[in-house]
C-alpha atoms as a PDB file:
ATOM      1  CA  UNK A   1      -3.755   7.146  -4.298  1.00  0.00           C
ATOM      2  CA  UNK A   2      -3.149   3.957  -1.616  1.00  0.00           C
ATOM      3  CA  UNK A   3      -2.935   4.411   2.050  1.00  0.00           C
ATOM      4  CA  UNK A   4       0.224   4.775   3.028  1.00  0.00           C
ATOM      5  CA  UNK A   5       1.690   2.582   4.956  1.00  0.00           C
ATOM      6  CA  UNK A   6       2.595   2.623   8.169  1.00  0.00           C
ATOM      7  CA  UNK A   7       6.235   1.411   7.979  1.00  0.00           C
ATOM      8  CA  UNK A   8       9.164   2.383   5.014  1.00  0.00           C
ATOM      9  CA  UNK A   9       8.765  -0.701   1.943  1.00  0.00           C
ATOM     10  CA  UNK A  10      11.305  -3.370   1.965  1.00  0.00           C
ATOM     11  CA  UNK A  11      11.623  -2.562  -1.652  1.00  0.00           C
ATOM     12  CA  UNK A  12      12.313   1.074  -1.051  1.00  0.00           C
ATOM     13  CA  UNK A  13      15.532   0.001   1.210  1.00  0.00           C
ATOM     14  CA  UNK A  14      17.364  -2.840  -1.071  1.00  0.00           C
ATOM     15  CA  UNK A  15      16.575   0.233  -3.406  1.00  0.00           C
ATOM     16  CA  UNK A  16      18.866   2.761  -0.835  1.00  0.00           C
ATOM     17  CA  UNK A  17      21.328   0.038  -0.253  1.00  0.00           C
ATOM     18  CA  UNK A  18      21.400  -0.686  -4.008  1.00  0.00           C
ATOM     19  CA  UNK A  19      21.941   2.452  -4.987  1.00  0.00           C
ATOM     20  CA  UNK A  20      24.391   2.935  -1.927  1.00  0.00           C
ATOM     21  CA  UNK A  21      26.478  -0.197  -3.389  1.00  0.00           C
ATOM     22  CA  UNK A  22      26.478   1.024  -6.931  1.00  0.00           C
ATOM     23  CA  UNK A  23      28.087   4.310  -5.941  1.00  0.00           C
ATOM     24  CA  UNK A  24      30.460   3.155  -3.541  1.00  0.00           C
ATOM     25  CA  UNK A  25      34.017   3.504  -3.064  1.00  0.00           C
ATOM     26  CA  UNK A  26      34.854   0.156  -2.109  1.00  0.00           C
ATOM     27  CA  UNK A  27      32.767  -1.241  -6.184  1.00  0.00           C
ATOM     28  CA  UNK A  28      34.618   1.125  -7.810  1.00  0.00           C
ATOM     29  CA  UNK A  29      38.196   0.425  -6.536  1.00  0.00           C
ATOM     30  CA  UNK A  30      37.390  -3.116  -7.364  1.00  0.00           C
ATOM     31  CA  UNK A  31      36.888  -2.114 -10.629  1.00  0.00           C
ATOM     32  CA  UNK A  32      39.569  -0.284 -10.522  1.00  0.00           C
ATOM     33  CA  UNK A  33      42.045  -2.796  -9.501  1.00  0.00           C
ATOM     34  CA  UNK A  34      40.449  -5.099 -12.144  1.00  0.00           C
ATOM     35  CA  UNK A  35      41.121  -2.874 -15.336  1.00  0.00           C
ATOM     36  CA  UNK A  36      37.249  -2.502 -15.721  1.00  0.00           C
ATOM     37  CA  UNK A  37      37.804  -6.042 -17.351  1.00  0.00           C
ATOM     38  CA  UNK A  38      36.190  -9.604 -16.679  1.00  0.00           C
ATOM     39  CA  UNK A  39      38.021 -11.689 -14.274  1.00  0.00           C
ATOM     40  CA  UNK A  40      36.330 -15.059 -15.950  1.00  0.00           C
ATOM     41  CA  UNK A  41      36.777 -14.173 -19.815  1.00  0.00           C
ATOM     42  CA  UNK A  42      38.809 -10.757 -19.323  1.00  0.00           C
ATOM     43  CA  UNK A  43      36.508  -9.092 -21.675  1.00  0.00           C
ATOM     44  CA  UNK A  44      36.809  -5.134 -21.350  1.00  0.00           C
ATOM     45  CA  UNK A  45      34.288  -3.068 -20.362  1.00  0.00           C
ATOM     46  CA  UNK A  46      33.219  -0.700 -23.594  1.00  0.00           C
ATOM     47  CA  UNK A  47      30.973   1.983 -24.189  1.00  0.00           C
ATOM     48  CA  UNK A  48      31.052   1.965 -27.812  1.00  0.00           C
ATOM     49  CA  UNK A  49      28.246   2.437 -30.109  1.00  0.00           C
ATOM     50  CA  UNK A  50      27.390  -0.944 -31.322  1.00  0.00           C
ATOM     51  CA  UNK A  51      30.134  -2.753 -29.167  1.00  0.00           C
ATOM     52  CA  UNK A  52      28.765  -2.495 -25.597  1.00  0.00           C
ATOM     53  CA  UNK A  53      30.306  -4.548 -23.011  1.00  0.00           C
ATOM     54  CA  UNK A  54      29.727  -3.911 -19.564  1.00  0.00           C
ATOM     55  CA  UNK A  55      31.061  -5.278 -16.768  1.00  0.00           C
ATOM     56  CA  UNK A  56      29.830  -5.935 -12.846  1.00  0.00           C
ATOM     57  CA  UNK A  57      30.975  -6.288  -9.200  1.00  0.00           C
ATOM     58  CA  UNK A  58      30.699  -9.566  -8.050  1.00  0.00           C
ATOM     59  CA  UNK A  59      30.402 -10.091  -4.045  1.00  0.00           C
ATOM     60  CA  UNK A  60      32.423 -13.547  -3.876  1.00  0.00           C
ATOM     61  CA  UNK A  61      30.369 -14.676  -0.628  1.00  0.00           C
ATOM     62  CA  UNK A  62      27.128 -13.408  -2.232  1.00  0.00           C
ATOM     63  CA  UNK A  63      24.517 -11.000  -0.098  1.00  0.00           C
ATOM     64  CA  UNK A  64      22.065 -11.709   2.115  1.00  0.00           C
ATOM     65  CA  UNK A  65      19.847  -9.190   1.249  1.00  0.00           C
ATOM     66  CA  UNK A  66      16.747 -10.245   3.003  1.00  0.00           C
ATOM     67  CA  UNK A  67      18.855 -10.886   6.463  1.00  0.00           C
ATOM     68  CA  UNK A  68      20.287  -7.487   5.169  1.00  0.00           C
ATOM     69  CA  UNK A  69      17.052  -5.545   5.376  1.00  0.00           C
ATOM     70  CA  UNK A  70      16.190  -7.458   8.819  1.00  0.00           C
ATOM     71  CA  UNK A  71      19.029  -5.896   9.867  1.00  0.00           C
ATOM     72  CA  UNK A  72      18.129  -2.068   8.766  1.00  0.00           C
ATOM     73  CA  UNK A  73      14.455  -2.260  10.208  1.00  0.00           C
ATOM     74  CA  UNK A  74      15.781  -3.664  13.284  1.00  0.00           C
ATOM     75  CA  UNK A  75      18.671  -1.255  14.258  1.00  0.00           C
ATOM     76  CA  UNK A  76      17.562   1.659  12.087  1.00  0.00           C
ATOM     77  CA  UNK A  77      13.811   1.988  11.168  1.00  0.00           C
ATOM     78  CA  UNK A  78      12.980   0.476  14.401  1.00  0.00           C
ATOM     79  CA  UNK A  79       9.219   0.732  16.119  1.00  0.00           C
ATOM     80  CA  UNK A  80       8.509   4.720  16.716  1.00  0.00           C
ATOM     81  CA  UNK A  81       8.251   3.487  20.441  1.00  0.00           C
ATOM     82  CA  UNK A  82      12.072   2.911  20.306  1.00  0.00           C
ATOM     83  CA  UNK A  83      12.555   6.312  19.288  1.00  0.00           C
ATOM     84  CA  UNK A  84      12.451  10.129  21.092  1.00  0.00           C
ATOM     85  CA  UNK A  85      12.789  13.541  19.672  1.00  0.00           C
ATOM     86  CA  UNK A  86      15.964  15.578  20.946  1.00  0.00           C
ATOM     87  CA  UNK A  87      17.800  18.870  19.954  1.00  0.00           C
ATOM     88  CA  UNK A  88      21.147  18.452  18.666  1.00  0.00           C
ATOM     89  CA  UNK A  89      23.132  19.215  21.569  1.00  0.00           C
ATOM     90  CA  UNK A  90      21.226  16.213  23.829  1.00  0.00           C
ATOM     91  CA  UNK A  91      21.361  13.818  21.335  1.00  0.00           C
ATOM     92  CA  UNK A  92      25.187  14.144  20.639  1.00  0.00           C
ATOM     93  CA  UNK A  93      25.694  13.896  24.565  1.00  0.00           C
ATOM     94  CA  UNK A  94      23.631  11.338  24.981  1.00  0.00           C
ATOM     95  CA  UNK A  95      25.258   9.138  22.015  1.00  0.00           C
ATOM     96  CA  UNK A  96      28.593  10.017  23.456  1.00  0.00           C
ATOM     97  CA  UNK A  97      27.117   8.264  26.808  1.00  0.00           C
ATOM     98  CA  UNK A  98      26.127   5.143  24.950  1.00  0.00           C
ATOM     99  CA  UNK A  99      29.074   5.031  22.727  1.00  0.00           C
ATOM    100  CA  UNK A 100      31.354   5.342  25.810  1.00  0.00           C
ATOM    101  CA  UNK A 101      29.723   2.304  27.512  1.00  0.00           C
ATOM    102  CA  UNK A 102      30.121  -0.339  24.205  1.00  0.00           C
END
Protein backbone atom coordinates (compact mmCIF):
# COMPACT_ATOMS: atom_id res chain seq x y z
CA UNK A 1 0.00 0.00 0.00
CA UNK A 2 1.23 3.79 -1.38
CA UNK A 3 1.69 6.70 0.86
CA UNK A 4 -1.08 8.54 1.01
CA UNK A 5 -1.16 11.61 -0.12
CA UNK A 6 -1.27 14.58 1.40
CA UNK A 7 -4.15 16.31 -0.47
CA UNK A 8 -7.82 14.56 -1.82
CA UNK A 9 -7.01 13.17 -5.88
CA UNK A 10 -8.31 15.27 -8.62
CA UNK A 11 -9.71 12.07 -9.89
CA UNK A 12 -11.53 11.29 -6.71
CA UNK A 13 -13.54 14.82 -7.10
CA UNK A 14 -14.65 14.83 -11.02
CA UNK A 15 -15.60 11.31 -9.53
CA UNK A 16 -18.02 13.23 -6.58
CA UNK A 17 -19.11 15.78 -9.05
CA UNK A 18 -19.75 13.02 -11.61
CA UNK A 19 -21.61 11.09 -9.63
CA UNK A 20 -23.31 14.33 -8.16
CA UNK A 21 -24.37 15.23 -11.95
CA UNK A 22 -25.61 11.80 -12.78
CA UNK A 23 -28.05 11.83 -9.88
CA UNK A 24 -29.23 15.19 -10.09
CA UNK A 25 -32.46 16.78 -10.30
CA UNK A 26 -31.77 19.30 -12.75
CA UNK A 27 -30.28 15.74 -15.59
CA UNK A 28 -33.19 14.10 -14.86
CA UNK A 29 -35.88 16.79 -15.53
CA UNK A 30 -34.03 17.30 -18.72
CA UNK A 31 -34.68 13.99 -19.48
CA UNK A 32 -37.75 14.32 -18.47
CA UNK A 33 -38.83 17.15 -20.54
CA UNK A 34 -37.13 15.34 -23.49
CA UNK A 35 -39.27 12.03 -23.44
CA UNK A 36 -36.00 10.09 -22.52
CA UNK A 37 -35.56 10.45 -26.42
CA UNK A 38 -32.64 11.90 -28.68
CA UNK A 39 -32.98 15.45 -29.54
CA UNK A 40 -30.59 14.85 -32.85
CA UNK A 41 -32.19 11.46 -34.22
CA UNK A 42 -35.17 11.19 -31.56
CA UNK A 43 -34.23 7.68 -30.92
CA UNK A 44 -35.89 6.39 -27.53
CA UNK A 45 -34.15 5.39 -24.78
CA UNK A 46 -34.78 1.32 -24.27
CA UNK A 47 -33.88 -1.15 -21.89
CA UNK A 48 -34.75 -4.10 -23.80
CA UNK A 49 -32.91 -7.25 -24.02
CA UNK A 50 -31.16 -7.15 -27.27
CA UNK A 51 -32.49 -3.57 -28.22
CA UNK A 52 -30.55 -1.25 -25.87
CA UNK A 53 -30.61 2.33 -26.55
CA UNK A 54 -29.55 4.68 -24.11
CA UNK A 55 -29.62 8.07 -24.07
CA UNK A 56 -27.39 11.12 -22.32
CA UNK A 57 -27.48 14.70 -20.96
CA UNK A 58 -25.77 16.93 -23.02
CA UNK A 59 -24.41 20.34 -21.31
CA UNK A 60 -24.92 22.70 -24.51
CA UNK A 61 -21.93 25.08 -23.33
CA UNK A 62 -19.83 22.01 -22.43
CA UNK A 63 -17.88 21.77 -18.78
CA UNK A 64 -14.91 22.97 -17.70
CA UNK A 65 -14.03 20.35 -15.60
CA UNK A 66 -10.46 21.08 -14.91
CA UNK A 67 -11.35 25.00 -14.09
CA UNK A 68 -14.18 23.04 -12.25
CA UNK A 69 -11.93 21.17 -9.85
CA UNK A 70 -9.68 24.49 -9.47
CA UNK A 71 -12.58 25.77 -8.22
CA UNK A 72 -13.43 22.90 -5.44
CA UNK A 73 -9.72 22.79 -4.08
CA UNK A 74 -9.71 26.42 -3.92
CA UNK A 75 -12.99 27.29 -2.02
CA UNK A 76 -13.55 23.86 -0.51
CA UNK A 77 -10.49 21.55 0.08
CA UNK A 78 -8.46 24.54 0.68
CA UNK A 79 -4.78 24.43 2.57
CA UNK A 80 -5.47 22.97 6.33
CA UNK A 81 -3.95 26.47 7.30
CA UNK A 82 -7.22 28.04 5.95
CA UNK A 83 -9.13 25.95 8.14
CA UNK A 84 -10.05 25.79 12.26
CA UNK A 85 -11.92 23.30 14.28
CA UNK A 86 -15.26 24.69 15.96
CA UNK A 87 -18.35 23.18 17.79
CA UNK A 88 -21.50 23.55 16.07
CA UNK A 89 -22.92 26.37 17.80
CA UNK A 90 -19.59 28.78 16.88
CA UNK A 91 -19.39 27.79 13.57
CA UNK A 92 -23.12 28.52 12.68
CA UNK A 93 -22.61 32.05 14.41
CA UNK A 94 -19.71 32.70 12.94
CA UNK A 95 -21.03 31.79 9.23
CA UNK A 96 -24.04 33.86 10.01
CA UNK A 97 -21.31 36.81 10.61
CA UNK A 98 -19.68 36.22 7.27
CA UNK A 99 -22.80 35.55 5.40
CA UNK A 100 -24.28 38.82 6.78
CA UNK A 101 -21.31 40.89 5.49
CA UNK A 102 -21.43 39.43 1.50
Amino acid sequence: MGKRQPTTPRSRVRACLRRLWLRSRERAAALKRDGYSCRGCNKKQSRAKGKEIYVEVHHIDGIKWEQLIDMVYEMLLCNPDSLITMCEDCHKKISKEQNAKH
